[in-house]
C-alpha atoms as a PDB file:
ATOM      1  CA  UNK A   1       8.555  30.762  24.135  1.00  0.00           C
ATOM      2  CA  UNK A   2      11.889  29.390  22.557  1.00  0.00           C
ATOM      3  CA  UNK A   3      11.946  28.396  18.906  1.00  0.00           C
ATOM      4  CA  UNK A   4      12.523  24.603  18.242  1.00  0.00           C
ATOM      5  CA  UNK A   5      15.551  26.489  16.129  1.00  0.00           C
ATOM      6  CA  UNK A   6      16.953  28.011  19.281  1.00  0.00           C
ATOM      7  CA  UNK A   7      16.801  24.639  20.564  1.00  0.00           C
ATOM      8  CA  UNK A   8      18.360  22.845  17.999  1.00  0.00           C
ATOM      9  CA  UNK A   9      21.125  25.319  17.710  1.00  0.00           C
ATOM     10  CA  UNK A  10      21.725  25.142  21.496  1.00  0.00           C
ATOM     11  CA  UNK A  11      21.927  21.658  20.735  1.00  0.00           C
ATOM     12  CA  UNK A  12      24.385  21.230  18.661  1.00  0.00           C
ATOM     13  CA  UNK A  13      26.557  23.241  20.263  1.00  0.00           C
ATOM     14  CA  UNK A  14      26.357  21.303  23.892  1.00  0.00           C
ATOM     15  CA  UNK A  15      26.751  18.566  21.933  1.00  0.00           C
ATOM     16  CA  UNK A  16      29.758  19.816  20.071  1.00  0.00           C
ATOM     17  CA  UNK A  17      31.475  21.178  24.044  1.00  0.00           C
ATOM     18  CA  UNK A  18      30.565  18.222  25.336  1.00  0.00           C
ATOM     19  CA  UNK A  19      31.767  15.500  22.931  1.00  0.00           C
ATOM     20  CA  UNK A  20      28.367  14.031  23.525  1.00  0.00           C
ATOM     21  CA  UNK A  21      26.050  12.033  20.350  1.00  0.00           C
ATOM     22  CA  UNK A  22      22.308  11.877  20.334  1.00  0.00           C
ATOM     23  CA  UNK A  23      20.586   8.125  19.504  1.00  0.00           C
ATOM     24  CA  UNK A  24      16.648   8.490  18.457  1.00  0.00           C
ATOM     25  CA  UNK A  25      14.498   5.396  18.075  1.00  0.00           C
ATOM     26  CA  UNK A  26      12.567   5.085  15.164  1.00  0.00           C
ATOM     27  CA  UNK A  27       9.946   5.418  17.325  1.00  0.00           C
ATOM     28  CA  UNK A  28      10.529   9.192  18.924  1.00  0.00           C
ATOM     29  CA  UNK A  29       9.145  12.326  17.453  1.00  0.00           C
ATOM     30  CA  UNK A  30      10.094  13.140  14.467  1.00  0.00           C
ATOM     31  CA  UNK A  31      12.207  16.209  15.400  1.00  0.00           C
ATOM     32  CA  UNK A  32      13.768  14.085  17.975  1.00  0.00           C
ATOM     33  CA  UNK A  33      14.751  11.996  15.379  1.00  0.00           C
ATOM     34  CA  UNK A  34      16.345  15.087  13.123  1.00  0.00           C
ATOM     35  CA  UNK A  35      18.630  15.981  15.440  1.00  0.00           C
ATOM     36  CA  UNK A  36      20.633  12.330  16.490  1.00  0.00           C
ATOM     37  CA  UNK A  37      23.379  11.160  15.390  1.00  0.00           C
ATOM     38  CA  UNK A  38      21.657   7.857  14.711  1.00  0.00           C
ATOM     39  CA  UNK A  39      18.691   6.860  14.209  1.00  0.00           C
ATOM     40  CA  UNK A  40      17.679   2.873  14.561  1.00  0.00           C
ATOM     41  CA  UNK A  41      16.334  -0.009  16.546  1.00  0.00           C
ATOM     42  CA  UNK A  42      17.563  -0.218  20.300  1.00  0.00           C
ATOM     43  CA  UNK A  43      19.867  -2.580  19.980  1.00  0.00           C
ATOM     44  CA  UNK A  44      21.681  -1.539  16.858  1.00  0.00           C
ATOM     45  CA  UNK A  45      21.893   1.885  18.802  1.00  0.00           C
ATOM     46  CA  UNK A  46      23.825   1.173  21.853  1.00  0.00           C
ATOM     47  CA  UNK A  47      25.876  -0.829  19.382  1.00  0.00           C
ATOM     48  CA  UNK A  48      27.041   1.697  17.176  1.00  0.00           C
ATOM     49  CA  UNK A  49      27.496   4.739  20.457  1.00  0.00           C
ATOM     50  CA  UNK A  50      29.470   1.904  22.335  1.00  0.00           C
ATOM     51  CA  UNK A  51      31.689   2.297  19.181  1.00  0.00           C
ATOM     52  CA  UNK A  52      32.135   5.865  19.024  1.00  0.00           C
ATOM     53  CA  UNK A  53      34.586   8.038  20.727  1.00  0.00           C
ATOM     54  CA  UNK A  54      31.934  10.310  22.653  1.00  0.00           C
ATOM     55  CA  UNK A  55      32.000  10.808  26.739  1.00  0.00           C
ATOM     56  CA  UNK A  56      28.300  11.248  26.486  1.00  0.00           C
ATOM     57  CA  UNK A  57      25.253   9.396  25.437  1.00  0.00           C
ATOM     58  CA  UNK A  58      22.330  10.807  25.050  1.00  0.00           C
ATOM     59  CA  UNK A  59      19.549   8.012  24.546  1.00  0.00           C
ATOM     60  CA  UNK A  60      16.342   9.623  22.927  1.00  0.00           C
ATOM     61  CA  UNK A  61      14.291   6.332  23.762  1.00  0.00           C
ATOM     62  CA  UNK A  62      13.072   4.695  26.711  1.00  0.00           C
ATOM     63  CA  UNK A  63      14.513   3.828  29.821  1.00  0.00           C
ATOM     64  CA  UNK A  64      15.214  -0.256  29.089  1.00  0.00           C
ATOM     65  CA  UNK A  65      16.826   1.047  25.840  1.00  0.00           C
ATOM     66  CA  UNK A  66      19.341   3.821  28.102  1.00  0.00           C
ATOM     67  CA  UNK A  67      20.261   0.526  30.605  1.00  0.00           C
ATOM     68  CA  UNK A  68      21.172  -1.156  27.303  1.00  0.00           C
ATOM     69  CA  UNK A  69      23.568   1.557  26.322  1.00  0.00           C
ATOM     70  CA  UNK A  70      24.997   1.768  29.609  1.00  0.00           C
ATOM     71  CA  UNK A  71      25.620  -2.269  29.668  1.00  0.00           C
ATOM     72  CA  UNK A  72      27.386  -1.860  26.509  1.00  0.00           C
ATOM     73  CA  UNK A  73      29.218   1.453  27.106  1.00  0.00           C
ATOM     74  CA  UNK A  74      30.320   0.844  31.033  1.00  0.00           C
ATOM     75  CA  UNK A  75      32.788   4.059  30.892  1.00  0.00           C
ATOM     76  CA  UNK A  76      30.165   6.745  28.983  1.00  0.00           C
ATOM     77  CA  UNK A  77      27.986   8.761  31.048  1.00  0.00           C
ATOM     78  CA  UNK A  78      24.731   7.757  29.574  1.00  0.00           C
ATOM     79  CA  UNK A  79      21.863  10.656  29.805  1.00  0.00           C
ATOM     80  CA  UNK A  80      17.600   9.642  29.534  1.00  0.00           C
ATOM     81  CA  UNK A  81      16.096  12.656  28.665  1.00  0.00           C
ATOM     82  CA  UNK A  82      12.587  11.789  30.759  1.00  0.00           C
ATOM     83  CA  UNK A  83      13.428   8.837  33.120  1.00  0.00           C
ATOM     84  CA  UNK A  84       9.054   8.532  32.833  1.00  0.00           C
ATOM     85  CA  UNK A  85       9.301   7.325  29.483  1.00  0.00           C
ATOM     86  CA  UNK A  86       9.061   3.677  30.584  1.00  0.00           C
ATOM     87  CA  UNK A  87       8.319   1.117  28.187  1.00  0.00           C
ATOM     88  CA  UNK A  88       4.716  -1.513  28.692  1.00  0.00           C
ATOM     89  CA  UNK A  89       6.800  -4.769  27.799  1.00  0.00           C
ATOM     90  CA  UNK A  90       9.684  -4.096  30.316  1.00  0.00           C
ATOM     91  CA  UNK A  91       7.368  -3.458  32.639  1.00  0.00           C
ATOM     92  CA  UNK A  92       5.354  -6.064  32.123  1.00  0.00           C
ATOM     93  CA  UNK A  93       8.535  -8.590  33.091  1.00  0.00           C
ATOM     94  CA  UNK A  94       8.615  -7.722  36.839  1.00  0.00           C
ATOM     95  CA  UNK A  95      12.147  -9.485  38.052  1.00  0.00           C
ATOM     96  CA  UNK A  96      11.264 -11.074  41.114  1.00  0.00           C
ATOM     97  CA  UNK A  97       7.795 -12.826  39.002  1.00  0.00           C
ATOM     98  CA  UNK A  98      10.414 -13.682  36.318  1.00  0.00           C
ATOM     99  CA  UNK A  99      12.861 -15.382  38.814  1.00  0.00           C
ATOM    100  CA  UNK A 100       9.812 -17.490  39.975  1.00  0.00           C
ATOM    101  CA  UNK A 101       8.953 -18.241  36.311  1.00  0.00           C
ATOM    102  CA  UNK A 102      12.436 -19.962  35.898  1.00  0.00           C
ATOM    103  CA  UNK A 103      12.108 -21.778  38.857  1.00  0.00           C
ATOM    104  CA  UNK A 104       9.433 -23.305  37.538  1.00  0.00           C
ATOM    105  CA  UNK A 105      10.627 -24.290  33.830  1.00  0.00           C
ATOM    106  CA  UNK A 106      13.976 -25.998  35.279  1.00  0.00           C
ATOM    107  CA  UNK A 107      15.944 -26.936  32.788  1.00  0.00           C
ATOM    108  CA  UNK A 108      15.118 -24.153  30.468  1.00  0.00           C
ATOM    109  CA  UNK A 109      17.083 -21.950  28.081  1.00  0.00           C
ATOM    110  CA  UNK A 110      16.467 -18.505  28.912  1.00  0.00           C
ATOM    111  CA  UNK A 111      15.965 -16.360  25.632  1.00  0.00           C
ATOM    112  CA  UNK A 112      14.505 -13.003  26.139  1.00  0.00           C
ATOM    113  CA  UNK A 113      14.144  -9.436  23.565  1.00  0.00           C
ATOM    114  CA  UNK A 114      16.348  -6.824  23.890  1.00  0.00           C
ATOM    115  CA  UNK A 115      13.184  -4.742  25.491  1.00  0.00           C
ATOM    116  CA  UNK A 116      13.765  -5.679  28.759  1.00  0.00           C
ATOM    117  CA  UNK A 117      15.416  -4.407  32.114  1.00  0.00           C
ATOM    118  CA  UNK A 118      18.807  -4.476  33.009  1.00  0.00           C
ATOM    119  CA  UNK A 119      17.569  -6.855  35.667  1.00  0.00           C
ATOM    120  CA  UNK A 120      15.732  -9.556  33.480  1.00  0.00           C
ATOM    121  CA  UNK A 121      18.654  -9.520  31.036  1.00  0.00           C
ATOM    122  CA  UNK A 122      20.831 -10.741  34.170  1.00  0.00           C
ATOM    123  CA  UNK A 123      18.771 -13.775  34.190  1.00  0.00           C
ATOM    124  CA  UNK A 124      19.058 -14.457  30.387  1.00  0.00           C
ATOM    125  CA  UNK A 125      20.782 -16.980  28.638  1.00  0.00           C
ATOM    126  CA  UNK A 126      21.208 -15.041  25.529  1.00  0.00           C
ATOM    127  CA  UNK A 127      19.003 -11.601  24.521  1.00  0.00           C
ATOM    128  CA  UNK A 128      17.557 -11.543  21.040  1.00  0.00           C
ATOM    129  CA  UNK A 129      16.116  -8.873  18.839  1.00  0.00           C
ATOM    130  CA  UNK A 130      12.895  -9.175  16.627  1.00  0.00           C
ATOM    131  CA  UNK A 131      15.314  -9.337  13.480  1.00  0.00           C
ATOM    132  CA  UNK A 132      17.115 -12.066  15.146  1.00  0.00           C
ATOM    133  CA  UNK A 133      15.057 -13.715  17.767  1.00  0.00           C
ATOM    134  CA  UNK A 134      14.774 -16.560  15.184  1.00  0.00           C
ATOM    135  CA  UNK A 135      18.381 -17.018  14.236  1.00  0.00           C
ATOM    136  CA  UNK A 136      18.590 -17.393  18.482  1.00  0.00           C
ATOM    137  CA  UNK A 137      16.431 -19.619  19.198  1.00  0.00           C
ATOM    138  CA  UNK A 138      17.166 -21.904  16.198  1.00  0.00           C
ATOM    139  CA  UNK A 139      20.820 -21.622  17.271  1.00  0.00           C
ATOM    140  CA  UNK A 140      19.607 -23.565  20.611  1.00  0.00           C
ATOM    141  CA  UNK A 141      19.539 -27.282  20.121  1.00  0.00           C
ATOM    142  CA  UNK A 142      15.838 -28.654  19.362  1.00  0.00           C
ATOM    143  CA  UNK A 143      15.588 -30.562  21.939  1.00  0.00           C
ATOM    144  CA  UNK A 144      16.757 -28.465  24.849  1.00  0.00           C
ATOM    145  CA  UNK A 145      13.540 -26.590  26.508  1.00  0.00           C
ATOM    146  CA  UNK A 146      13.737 -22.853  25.946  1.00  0.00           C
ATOM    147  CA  UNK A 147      11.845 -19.887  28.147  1.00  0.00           C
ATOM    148  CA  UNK A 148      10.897 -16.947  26.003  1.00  0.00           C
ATOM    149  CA  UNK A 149      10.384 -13.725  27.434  1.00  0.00           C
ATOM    150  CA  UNK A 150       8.410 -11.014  27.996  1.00  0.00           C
ATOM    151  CA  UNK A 151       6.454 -10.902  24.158  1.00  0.00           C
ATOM    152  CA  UNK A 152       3.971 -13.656  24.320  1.00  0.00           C
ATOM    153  CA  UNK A 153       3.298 -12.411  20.371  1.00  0.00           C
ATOM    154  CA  UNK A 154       6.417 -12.466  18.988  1.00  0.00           C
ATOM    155  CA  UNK A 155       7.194 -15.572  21.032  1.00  0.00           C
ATOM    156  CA  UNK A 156       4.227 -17.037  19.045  1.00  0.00           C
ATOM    157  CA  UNK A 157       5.307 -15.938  15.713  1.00  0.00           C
ATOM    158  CA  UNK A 158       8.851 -17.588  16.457  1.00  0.00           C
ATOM    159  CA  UNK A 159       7.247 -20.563  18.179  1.00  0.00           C
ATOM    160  CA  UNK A 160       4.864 -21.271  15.236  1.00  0.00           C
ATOM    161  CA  UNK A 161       8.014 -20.613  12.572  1.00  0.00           C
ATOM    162  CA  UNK A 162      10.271 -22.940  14.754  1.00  0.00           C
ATOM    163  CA  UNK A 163       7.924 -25.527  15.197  1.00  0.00           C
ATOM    164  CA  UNK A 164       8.978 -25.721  19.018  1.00  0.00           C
ATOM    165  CA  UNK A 165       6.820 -27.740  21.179  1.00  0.00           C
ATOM    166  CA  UNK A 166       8.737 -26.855  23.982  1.00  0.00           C
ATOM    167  CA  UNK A 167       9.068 -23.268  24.178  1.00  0.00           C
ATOM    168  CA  UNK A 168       7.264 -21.714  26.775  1.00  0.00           C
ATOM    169  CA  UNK A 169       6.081 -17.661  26.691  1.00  0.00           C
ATOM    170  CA  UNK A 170       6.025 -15.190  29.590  1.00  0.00           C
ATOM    171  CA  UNK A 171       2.752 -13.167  28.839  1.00  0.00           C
ATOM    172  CA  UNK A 172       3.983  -9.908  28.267  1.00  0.00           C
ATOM    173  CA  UNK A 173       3.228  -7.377  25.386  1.00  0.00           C
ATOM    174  CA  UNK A 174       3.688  -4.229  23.764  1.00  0.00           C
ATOM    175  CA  UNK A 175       0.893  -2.034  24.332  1.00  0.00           C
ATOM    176  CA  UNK A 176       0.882  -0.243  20.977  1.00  0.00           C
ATOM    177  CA  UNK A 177       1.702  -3.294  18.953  1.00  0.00           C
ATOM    178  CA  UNK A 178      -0.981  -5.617  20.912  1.00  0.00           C
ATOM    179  CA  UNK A 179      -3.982  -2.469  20.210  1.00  0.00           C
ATOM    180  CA  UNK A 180      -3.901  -3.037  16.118  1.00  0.00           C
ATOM    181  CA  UNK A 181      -7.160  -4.563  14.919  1.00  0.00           C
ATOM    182  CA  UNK A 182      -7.019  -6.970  11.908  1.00  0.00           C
ATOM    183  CA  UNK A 183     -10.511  -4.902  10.942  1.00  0.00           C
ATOM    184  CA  UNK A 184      -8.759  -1.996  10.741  1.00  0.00           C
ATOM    185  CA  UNK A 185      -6.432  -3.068   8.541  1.00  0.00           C
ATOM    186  CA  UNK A 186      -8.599  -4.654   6.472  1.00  0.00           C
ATOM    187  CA  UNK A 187     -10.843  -1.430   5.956  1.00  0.00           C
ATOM    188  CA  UNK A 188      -7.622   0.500   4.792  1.00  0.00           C
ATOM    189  CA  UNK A 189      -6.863  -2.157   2.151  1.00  0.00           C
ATOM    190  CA  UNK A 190      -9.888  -1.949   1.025  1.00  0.00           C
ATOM    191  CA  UNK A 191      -9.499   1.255   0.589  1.00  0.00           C
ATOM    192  CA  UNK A 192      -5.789   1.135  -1.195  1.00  0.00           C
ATOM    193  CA  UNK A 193      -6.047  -2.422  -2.491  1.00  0.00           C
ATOM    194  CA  UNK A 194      -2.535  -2.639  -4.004  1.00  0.00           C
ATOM    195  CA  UNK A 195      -1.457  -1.487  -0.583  1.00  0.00           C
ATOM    196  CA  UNK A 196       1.058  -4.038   0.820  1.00  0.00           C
ATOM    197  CA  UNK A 197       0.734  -4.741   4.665  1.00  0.00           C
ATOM    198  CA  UNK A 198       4.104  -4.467   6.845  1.00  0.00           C
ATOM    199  CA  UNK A 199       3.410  -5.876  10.477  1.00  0.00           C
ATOM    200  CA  UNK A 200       5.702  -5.985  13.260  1.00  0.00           C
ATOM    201  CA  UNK A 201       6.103  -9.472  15.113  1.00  0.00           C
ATOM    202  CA  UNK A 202       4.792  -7.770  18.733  1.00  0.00           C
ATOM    203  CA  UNK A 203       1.099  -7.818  16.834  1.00  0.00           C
ATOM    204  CA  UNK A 204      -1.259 -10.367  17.770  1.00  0.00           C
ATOM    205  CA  UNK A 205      -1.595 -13.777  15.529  1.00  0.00           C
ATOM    206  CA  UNK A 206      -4.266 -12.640  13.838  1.00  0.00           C
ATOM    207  CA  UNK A 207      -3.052  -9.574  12.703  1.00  0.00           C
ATOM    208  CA  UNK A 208       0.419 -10.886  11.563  1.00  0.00           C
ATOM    209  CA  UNK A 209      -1.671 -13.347   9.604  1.00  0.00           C
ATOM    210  CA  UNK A 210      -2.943 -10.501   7.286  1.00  0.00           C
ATOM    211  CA  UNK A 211       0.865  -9.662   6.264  1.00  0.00           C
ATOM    212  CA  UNK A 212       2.537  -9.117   3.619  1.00  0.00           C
ATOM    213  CA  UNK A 213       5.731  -8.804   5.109  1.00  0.00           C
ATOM    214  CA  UNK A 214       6.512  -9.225   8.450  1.00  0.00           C
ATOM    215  CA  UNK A 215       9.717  -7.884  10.351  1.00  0.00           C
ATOM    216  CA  UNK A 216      11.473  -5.565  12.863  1.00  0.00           C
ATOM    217  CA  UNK A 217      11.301  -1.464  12.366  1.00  0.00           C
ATOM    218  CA  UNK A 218      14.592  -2.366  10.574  1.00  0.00           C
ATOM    219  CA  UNK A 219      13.650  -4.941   8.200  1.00  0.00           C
ATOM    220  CA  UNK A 220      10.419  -2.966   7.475  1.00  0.00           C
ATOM    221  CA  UNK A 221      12.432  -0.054   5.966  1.00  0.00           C
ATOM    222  CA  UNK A 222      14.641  -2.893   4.006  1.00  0.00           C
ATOM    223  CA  UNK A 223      11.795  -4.293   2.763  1.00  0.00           C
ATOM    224  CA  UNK A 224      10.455  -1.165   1.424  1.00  0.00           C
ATOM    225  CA  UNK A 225      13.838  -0.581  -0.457  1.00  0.00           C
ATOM    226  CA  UNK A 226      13.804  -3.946  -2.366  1.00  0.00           C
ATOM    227  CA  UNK A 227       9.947  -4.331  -2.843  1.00  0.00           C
ATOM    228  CA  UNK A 228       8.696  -2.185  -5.776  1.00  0.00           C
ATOM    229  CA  UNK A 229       4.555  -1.490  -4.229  1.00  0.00           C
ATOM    230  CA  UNK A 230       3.802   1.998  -4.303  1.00  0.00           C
ATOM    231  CA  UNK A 231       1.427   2.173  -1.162  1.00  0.00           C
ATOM    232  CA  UNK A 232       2.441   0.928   2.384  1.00  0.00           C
ATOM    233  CA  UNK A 233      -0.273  -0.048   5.462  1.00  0.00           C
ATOM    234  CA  UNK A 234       2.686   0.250   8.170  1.00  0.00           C
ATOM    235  CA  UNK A 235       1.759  -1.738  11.335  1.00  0.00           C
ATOM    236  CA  UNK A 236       3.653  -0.339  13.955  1.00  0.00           C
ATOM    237  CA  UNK A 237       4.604   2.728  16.008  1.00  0.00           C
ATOM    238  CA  UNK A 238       4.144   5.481  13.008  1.00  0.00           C
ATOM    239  CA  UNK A 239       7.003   7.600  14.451  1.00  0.00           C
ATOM    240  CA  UNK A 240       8.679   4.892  11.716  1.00  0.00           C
ATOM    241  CA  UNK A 241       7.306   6.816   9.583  1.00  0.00           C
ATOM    242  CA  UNK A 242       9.804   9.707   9.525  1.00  0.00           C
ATOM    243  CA  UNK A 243      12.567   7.751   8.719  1.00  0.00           C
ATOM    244  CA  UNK A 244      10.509   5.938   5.815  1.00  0.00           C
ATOM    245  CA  UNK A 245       9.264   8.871   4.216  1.00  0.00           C
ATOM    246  CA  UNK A 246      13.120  10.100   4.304  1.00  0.00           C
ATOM    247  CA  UNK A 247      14.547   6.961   2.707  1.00  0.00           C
ATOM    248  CA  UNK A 248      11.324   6.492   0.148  1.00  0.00           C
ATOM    249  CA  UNK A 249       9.500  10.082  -0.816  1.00  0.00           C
ATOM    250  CA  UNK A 250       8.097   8.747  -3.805  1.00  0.00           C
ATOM    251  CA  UNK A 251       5.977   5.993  -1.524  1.00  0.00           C
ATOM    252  CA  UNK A 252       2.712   6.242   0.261  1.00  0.00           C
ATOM    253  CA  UNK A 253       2.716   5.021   3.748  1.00  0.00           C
ATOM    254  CA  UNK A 254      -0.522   4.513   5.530  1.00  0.00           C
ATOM    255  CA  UNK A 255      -0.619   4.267   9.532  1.00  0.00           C
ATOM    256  CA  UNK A 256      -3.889   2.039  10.950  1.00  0.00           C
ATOM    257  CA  UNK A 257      -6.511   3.967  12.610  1.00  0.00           C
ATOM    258  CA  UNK A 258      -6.242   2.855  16.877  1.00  0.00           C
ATOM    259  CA  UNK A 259      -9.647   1.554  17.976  1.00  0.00           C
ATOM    260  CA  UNK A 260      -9.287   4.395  20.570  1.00  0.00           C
ATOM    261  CA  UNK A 261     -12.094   7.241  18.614  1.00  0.00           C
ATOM    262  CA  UNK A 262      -9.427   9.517  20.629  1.00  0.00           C
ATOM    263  CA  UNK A 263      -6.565   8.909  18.506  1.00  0.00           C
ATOM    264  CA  UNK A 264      -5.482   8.904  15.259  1.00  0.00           C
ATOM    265  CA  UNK A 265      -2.879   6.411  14.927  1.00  0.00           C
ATOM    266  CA  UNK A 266      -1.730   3.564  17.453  1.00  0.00           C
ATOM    267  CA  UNK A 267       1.506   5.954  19.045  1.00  0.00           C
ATOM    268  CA  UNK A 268       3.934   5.009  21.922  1.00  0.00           C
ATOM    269  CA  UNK A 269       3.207   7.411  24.464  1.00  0.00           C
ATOM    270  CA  UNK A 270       6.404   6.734  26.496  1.00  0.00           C
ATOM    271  CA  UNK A 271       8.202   7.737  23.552  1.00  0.00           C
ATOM    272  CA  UNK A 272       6.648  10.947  22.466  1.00  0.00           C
ATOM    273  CA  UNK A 273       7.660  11.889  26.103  1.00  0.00           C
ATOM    274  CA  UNK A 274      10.794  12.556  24.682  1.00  0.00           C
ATOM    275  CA  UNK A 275      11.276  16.162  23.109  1.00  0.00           C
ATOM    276  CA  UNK A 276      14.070  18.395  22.067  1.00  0.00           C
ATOM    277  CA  UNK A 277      13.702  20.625  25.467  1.00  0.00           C
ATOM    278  CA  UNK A 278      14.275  17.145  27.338  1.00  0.00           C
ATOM    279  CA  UNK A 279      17.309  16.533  25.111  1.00  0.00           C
ATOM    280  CA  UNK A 280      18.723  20.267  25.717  1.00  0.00           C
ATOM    281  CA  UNK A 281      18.215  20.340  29.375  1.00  0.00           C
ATOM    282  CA  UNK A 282      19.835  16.796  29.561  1.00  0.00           C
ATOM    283  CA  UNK A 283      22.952  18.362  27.533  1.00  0.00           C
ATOM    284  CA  UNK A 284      23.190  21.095  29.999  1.00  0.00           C
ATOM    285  CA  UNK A 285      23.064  19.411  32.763  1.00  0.00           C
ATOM    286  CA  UNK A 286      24.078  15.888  32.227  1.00  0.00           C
ATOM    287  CA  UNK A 287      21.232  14.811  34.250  1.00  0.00           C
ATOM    288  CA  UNK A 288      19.279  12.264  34.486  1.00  0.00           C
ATOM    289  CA  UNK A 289      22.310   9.667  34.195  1.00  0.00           C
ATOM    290  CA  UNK A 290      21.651   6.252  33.981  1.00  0.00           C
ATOM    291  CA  UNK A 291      23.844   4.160  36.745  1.00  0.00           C
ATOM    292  CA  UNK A 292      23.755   0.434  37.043  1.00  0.00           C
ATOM    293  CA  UNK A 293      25.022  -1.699  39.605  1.00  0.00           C
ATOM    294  CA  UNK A 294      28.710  -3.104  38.275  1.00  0.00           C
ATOM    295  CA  UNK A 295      27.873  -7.133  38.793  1.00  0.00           C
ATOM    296  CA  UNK A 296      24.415  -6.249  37.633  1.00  0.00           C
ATOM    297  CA  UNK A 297      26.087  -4.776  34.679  1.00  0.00           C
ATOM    298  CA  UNK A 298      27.856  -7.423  33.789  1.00  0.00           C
ATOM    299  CA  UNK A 299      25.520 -10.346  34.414  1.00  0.00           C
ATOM    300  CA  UNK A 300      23.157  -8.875  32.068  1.00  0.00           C
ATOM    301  CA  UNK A 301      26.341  -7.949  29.194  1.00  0.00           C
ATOM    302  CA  UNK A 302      26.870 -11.614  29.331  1.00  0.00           C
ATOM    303  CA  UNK A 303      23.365 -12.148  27.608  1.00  0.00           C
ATOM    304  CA  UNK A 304      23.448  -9.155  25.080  1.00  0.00           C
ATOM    305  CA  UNK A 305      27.815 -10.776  23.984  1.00  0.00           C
ATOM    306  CA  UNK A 306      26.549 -14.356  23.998  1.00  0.00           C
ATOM    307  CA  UNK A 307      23.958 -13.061  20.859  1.00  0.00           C
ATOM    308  CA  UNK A 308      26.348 -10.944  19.451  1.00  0.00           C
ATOM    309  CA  UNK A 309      28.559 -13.700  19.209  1.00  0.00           C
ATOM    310  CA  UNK A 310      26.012 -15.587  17.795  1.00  0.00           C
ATOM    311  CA  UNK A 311      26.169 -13.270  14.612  1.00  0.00           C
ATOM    312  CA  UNK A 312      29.714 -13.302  14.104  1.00  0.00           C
ATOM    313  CA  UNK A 313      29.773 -17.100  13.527  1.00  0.00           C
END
């Protein structure tokens, strides 16, 4: 059996011949995640590869997060390692059920998260991220309607912060983030009572109303860095963890016990699909490639530049 040193070496080095750079989600494996180039939230990611200088991407993620990259970075050759690992949300926002959904809010602005398909961004207004999806929809004049897609929780959380009467959800949801039980977390601080309680905005109402904080992956680690607790309940995908316990070793992060007996902690399974054999045999073989239709493409660009423009204002 090869060592995951082999594997790492033979890496490096296809990544080295082929000019090619490695992006992990916070969310991946944890020795997924030591051998990117960058390591961050989806968006952010396709971002910062659409800026380098490399022929290849390699996307360590899931497949709405490769499409993303690809939008952004038309001329790369963009690589999934496991075309299965597929992503609950995105699928829950089928595009022919979405194109009905507009037809029936007319008059509607379209806002939808970043964790969708290529094909559901093309029928966006303007894309938003969890650290942003605020900042969007606030930029959108009060009273113009406003469709919010495919998280029905963090379209609550935004609706309820907002104050918009006239936002209406889609009823999608993560199915990690939507499996955390407020009970749970309550046990655990009961157990570390000077624990503070980072929650994701995908989490049901009733869990995001036992927060402390409550933020993207991103802002979670930000948080951490300016907040002075010693002990952490982290409520979301605990392959965050990695990259906290990197930034912060003198902190004590907790992940929630899943309500499945089965597991230990509430994981992504689409992303731990995602390993460093994947990531070699991708290298070597630039396969599978991620290939979008060109006026598919750019319909669905128009949505992720219209929010990007929003932040340079």
């Amino acid at each position: 059996m090869t060592s995951a040193h082999s594997i790492i070496a033979r890496i490096r080095l296809l990544k080295q011949e082929k000019n090619a750079v490695i992006l992990a989600h916070y969310y991946t494996r944890d020795e997924v995640q030591s051998v990117a180039d960058f390591v961050g939230d989806s968006l952010a990611l396709s971002v910062q590869a659409a800026e380098t200088d490399a022929d290849i991407i390699v996307f360590a993620g899931v497949h709405f997060m490769a499409e993303t990259a690809k939008i952004l970075s038309p001329s790369k050759k963009v690589l999934i390692p496991d075309p299965e690992a597929d992503c609950s949300l995105a699928r829950s926002c089928q595009p022919a059920d979405f194109a009905a959904f507009r037809a029936a809010h007319p008059g509607h602005r379209v806002v939808s998260y970043v964790n969708t398909s290529v094909e559901i961004k093309a029928q966006t207004d303007i894309c938003c991220t969890s650290s942003n999806a605020l900042e969007v929809v606030n930029s959108i004049p009060a009273d113009e309607p406003v469709i919010f897609a495919p998280d029905r929780n963090l379209g609550a959380y935004i609706r309820q912060r907002t104050g918009r009467s006239n936002m209406v959800l889609w009823e999608g949801a993560c199915h990690v983030h939507e499996q955390f039980s407020r009970e749970k977390i309550l046990e655990l601080k009961q157990l570390h009572p000077g624990a503070k309680i980072l929650v994701h905005p995908e989490c049901r109402e009733e869990v995001v109303a036992v927060a402390d904080y409550v933020g993207s992956t991103a802002g979670i680690l930000a948080f951490c860095g300016w907040d002075d607790a010693q002990d952490y309940i982290v409520v979301t995908e605990p392959g965050i963890l990695y990259e906290m316990r990197r930034r912060y070793p003198d902190r004590n992060f907790l992940t929630v016990p899943s309500t499945d007996s089965t597991l230990c902690c509430n994981e992504c399974e689409y992303m731990k699909r995602v390993t460093l054999e994947k990531i070699a045999r991708a290298l070597e073989t630039e396969t599978p490639e991620v290939k979008l239709e060109e006026s598919l493409r750019v319909a669905a660009e128009k949505s992720i530049r219209a929010m990007l423009d929003l932040k340079r204002k």
